[in-house]
Protein backbone atom coordinates (compact mmCIF):
# COMPACT_ATOMS: atom_id res chain seq x y z
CA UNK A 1 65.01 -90.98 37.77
CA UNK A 2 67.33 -93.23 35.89
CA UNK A 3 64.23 -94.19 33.93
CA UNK A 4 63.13 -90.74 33.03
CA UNK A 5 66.98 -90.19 32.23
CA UNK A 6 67.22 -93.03 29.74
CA UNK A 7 63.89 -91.60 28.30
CA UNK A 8 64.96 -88.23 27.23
CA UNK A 9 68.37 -89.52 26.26
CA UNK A 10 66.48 -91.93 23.60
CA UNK A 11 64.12 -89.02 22.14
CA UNK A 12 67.50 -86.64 21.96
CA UNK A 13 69.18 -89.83 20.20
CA UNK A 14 65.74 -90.12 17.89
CA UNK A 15 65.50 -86.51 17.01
CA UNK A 16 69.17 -86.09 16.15
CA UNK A 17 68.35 -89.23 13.65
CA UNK A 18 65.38 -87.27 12.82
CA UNK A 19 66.97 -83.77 11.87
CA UNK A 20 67.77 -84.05 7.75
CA UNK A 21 64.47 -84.68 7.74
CA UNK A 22 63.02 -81.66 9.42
CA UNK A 23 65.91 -79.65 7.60
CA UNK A 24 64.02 -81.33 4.38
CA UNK A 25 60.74 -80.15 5.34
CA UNK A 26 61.86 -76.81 6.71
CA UNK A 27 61.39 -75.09 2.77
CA UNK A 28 57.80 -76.46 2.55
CA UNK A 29 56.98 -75.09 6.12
CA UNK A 30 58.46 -71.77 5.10
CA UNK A 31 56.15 -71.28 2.05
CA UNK A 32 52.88 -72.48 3.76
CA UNK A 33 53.82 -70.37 6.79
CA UNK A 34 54.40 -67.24 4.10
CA UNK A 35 51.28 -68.05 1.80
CA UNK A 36 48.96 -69.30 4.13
CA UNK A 37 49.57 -68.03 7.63
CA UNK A 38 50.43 -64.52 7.42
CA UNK A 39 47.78 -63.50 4.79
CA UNK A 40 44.94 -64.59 7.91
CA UNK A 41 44.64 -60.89 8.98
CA UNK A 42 42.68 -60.95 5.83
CA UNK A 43 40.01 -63.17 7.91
CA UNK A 44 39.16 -59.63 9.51
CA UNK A 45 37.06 -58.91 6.32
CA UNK A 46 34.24 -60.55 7.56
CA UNK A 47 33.91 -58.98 10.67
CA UNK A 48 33.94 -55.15 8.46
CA UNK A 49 32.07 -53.56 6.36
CA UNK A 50 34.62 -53.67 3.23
CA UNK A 51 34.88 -51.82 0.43
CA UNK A 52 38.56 -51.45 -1.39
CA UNK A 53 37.54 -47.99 -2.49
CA UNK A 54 37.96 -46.78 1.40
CA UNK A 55 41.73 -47.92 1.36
CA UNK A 56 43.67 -50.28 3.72
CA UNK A 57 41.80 -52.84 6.04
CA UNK A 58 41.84 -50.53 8.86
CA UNK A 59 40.24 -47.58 6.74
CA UNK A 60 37.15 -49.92 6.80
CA UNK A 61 34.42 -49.71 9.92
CA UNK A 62 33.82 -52.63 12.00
CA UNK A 63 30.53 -54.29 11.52
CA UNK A 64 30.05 -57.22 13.53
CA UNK A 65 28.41 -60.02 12.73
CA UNK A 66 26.80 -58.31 10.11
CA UNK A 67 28.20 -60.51 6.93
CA UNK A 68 27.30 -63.97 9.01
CA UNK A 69 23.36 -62.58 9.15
CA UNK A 70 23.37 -61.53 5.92
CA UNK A 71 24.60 -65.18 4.39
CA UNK A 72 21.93 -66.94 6.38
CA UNK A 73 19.19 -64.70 5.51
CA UNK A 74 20.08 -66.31 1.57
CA UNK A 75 17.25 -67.99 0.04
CA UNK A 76 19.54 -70.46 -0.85
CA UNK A 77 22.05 -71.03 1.48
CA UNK A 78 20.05 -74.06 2.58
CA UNK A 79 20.30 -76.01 -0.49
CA UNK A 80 23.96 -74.39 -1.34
CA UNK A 81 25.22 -76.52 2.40
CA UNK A 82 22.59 -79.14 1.34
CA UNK A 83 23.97 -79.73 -2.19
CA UNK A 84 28.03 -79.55 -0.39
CA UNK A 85 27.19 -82.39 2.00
CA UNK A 86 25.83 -84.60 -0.27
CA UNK A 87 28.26 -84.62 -3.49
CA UNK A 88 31.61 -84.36 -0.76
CA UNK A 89 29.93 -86.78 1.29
CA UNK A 90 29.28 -89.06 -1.52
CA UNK A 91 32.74 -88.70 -3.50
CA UNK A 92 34.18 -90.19 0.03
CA UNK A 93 31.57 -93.00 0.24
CA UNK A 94 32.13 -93.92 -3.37
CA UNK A 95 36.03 -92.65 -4.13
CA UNK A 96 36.96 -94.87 -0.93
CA UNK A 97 35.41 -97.99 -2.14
CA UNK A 98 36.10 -97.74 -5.83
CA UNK A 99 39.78 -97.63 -4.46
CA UNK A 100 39.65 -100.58 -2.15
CA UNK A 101 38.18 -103.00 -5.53
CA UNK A 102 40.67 -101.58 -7.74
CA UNK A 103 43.49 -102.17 -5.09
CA UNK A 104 42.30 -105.62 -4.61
CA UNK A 105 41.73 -106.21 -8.29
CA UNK A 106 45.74 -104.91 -9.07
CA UNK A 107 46.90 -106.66 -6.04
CA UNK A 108 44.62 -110.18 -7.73
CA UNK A 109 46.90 -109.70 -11.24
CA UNK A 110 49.76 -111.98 -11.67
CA UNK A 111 50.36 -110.26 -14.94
CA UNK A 112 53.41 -107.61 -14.06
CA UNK A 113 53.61 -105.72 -17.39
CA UNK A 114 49.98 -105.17 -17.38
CA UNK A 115 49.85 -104.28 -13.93
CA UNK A 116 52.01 -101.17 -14.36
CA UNK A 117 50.65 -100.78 -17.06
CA UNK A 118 46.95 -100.88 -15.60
CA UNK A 119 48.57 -98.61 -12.76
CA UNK A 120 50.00 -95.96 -15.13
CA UNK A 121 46.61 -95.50 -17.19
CA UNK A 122 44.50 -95.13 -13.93
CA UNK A 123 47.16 -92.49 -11.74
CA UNK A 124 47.57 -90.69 -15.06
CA UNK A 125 43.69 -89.22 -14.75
CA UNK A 126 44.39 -87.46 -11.56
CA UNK A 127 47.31 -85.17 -12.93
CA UNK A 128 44.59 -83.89 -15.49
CA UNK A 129 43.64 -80.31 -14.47
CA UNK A 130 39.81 -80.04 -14.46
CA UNK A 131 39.77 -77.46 -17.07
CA UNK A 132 41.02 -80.24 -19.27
CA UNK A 133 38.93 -83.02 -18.21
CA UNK A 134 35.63 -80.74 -18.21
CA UNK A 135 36.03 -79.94 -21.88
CA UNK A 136 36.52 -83.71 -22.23
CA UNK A 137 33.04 -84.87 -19.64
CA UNK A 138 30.99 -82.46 -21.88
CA UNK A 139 31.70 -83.80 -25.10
CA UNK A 140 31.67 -87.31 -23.67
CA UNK A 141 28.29 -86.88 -22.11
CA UNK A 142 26.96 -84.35 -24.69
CA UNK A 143 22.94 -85.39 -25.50
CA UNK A 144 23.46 -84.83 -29.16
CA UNK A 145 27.08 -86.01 -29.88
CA UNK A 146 28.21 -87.75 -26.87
CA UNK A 147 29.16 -91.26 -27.02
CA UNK A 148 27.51 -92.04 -23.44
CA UNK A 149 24.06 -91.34 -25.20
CA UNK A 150 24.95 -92.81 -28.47
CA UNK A 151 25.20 -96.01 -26.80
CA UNK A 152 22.22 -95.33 -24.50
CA UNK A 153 20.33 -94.27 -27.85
CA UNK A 154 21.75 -97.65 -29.91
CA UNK A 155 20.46 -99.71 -27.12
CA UNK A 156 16.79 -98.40 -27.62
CA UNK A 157 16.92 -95.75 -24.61
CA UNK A 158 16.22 -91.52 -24.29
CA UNK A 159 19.28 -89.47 -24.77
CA UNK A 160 20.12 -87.76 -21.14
CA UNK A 161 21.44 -84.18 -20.48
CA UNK A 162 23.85 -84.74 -17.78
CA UNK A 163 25.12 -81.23 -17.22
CA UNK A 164 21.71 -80.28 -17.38
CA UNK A 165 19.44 -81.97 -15.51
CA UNK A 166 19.39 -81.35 -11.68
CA UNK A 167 17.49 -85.00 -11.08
CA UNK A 168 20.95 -86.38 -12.07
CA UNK A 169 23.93 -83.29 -11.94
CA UNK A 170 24.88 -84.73 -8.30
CA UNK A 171 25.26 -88.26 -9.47
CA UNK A 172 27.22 -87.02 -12.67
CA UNK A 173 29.72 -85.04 -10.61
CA UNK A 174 30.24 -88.03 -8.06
CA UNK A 175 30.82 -90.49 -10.59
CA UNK A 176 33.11 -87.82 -13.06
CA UNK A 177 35.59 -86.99 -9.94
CA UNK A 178 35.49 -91.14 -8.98
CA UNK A 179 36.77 -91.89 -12.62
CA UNK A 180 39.23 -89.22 -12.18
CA UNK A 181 41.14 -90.15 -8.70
CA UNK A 182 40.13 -93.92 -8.23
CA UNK A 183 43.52 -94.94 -9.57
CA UNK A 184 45.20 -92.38 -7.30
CA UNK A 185 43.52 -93.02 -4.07
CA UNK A 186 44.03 -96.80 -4.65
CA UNK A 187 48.11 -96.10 -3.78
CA UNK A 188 47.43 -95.93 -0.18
CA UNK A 189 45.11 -99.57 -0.16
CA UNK A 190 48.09 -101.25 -2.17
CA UNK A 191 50.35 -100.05 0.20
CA UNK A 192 48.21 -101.61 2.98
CA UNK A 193 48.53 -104.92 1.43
CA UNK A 194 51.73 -105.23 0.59
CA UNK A 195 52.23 -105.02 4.41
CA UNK A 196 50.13 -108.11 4.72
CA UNK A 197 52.27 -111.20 6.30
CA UNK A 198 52.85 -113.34 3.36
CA UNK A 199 52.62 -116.30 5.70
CA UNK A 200 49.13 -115.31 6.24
CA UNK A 201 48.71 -116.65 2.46
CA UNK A 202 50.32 -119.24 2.39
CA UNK A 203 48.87 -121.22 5.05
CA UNK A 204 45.26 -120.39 3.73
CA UNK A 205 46.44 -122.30 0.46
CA UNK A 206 47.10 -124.94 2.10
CA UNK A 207 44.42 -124.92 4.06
CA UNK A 208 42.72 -124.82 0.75
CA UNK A 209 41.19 -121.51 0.73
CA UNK A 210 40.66 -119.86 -2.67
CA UNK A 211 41.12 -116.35 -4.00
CA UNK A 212 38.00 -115.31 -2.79
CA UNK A 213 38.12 -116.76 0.98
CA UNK A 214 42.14 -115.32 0.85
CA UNK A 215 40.51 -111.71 -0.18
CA UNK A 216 37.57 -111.82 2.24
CA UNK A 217 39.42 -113.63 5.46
CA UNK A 218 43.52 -112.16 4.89
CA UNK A 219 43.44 -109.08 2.49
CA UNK A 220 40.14 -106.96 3.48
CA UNK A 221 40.73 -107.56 7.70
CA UNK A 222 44.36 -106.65 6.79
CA UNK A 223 43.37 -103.51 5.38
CA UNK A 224 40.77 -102.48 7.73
CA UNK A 225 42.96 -100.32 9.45
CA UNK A 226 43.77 -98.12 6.74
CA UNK A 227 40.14 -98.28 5.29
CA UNK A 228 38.32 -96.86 8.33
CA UNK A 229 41.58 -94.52 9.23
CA UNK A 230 40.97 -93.29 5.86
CA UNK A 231 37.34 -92.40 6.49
CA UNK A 232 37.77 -90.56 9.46
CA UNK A 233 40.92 -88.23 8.06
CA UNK A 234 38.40 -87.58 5.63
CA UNK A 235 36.09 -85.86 7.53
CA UNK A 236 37.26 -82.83 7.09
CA UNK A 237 36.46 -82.89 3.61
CA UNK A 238 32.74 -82.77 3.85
CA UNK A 239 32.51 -79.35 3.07
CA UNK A 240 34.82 -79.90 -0.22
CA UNK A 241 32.74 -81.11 -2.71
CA UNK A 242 35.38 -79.50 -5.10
CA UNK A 243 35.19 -76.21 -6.75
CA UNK A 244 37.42 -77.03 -9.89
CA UNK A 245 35.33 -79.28 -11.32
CA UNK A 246 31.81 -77.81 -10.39
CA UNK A 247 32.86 -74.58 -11.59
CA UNK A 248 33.79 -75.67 -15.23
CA UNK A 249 30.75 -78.21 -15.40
CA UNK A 250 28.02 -76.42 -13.60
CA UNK A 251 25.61 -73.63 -15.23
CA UNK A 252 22.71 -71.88 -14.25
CA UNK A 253 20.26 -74.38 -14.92
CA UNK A 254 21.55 -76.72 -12.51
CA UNK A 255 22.27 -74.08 -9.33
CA UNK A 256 19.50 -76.16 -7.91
CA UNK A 257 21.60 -79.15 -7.28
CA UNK A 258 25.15 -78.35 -8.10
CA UNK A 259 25.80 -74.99 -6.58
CA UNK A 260 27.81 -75.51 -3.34
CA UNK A 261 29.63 -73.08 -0.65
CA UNK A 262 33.13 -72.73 -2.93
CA UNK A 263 31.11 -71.71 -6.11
CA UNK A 264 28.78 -69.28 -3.73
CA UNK A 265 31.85 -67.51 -2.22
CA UNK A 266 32.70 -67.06 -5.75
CA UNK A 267 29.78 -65.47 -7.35
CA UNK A 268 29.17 -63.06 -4.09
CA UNK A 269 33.05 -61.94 -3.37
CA UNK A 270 34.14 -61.71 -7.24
CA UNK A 271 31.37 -61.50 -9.29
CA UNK A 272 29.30 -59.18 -6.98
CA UNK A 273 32.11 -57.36 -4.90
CA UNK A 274 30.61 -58.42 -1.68
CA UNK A 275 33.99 -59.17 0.19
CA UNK A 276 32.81 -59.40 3.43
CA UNK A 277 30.21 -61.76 3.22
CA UNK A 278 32.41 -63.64 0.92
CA UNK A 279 34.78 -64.08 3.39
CA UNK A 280 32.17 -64.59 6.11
CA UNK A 281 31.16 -67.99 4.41
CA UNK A 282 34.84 -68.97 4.04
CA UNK A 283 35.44 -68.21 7.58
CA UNK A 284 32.48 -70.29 8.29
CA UNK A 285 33.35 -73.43 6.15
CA UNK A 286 36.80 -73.12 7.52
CA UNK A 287 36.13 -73.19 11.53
CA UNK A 288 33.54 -76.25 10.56
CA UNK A 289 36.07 -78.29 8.67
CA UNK A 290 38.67 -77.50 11.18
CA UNK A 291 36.72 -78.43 13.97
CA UNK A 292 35.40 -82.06 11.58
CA UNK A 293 39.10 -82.87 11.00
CA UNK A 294 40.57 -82.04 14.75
CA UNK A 295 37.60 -84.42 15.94
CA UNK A 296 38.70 -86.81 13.70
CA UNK A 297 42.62 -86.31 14.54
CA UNK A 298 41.40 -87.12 18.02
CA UNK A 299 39.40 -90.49 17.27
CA UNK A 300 42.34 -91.54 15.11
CA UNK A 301 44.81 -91.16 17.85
CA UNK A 302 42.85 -92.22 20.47
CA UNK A 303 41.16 -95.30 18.26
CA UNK A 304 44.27 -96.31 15.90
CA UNK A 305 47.17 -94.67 17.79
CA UNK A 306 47.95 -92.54 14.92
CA UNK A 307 49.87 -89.22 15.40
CA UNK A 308 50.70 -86.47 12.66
CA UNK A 309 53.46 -85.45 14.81
């Protein structure tokens, strides 16, 4: 009992400590709750058969799972969760690593002044809105004026339409989102090895280990926490393979390989007034990432002992 007592007397003690910053977070909790919670009855849509011209939600008949048959009998949706997987999945696979060599490379430089100023030029890319940065990709990678085929042409090679060809559109939009948030992801990997024992370093030099044996043995076991925690939070990103910047690079020619669920929610609920399949497919996409990230919650709690709350 006395125990027990000294228990709940310690987690009073550590939420009292804990309250400015709960009284901090209270404003952000209060917007999500108002902007993201409340407007759910909205998920109702896909369960009617909607049309705005019938008045309020409850004007509208129920329908079932009407809107769910109707966005599987697509001739596309196959390719549209095909082409989702594989651009989120590799923008994780390639964003995580690029991040890990740049943090190691930063961490490497003995330089300070060009190390901030390294870090400055690489987080600055991220706080680009898309809109921005596609008007930039498509002049960059244009096949008449760009400068990516003006060196491909200098060096003897065929100029390549990028934005245009669906043997390649995947690759272009993994690599184009990499360049953008490589610098910004890398925060999280520096911050893993500044944790590092210094010690740790220290008796490898004298050992006589070099930079390479301290970076393979010390700074990439260090970090392996954070690397595969990393991984598994995202998860629930595999059915983000980013709307923003597909939407302002992708065209009709290259549907085939770059259309994915965001851009087909898009084109059915606004361009074509279908709101309840619309919705159906975000309903969909959101019950499968949920369920990807909770699973992944779970394995990092159980696994790595980490706890959101």
């Amino acid at each position: 009992m006395k125990r027990i007592r000294k228990t709940n007397k310690n987690k009073i003690a550590v939420f009292k400590k804990e309250i400015p910053f709960h009284v901090m977070l209270l404003p952000s909790v209060i917007m999500v709750f108002i902007f993201s919670y409340i407007p759910l009855y909205g998920l109702l849509i896909a369960f009617k058969d909607y049309n705005p011209a019938r008045g309020l939600l409850r004007s509208n008949p129920w329908c079932g799972f009407d809107n769910f048959k109707y966005i599987f009998s697509l001739p596309t949706i196959d390719r549209v969760f095909y082409n989702t997987v594989i651009i989120a999945v590799g923008k994780i696979i390639a964003g995580t690593m690029v991040a890990i060599i740049v943090a190691l490379l930063l961490n490497e430089c003995r330089i300070s002044w060009l190390k901030r100023g390294v870090q400055t030029l690489i987080y600055f890319l991220y706080f680009i809105s898309w809109i921005i940065l596609a008007g930039i990709m498509q002049d960059i990678l244009s096949p008449s004026n760009g400068i990516i085929n003006h060196m491909i042409t200098m060096l003897g090679g065929e100029s390549v339409y990028f934005l245009g060809d669906n043997g390649i559109f995947k690759g272009t939009m993994i690599t184009s989102e990499v360049w953008r948030s490589f610098g910004y992801n890398s925060v999280v990997y520096l911050a893993a090895i500044t944790s590092i024992d210094p010690t740790l370093y220290e008796a490898a030099s004298i050992d006589g280990a070099g930079r390479w044996k301290k970076i393979w043995h010390i700074t990439l076991p260090g970090m392996a926490t954070i690397i595969i925690l990393m991984c598994v939070l995202n998860l629930g990103n595999v059915l983000n393979a980013g709307f923003d910047q597909i939407f302002n690079l992708y065209s009709v020619q290259t549907y085939e390989s770059g259309d994915i669920i965001d851009t087909l929610v898009y084109r059915i609920g606004l361009q074509q007034a279908k709101f309840g399949p619309s919705t159906a497919v975000g309903l969909l996409k959101s019950v499968i990432s949920f369920t990807l990230i909770s699973f992944a919650y779970l394995f990092a709690w159980k696994k790595y002992d980490y706890k959101i709350f």
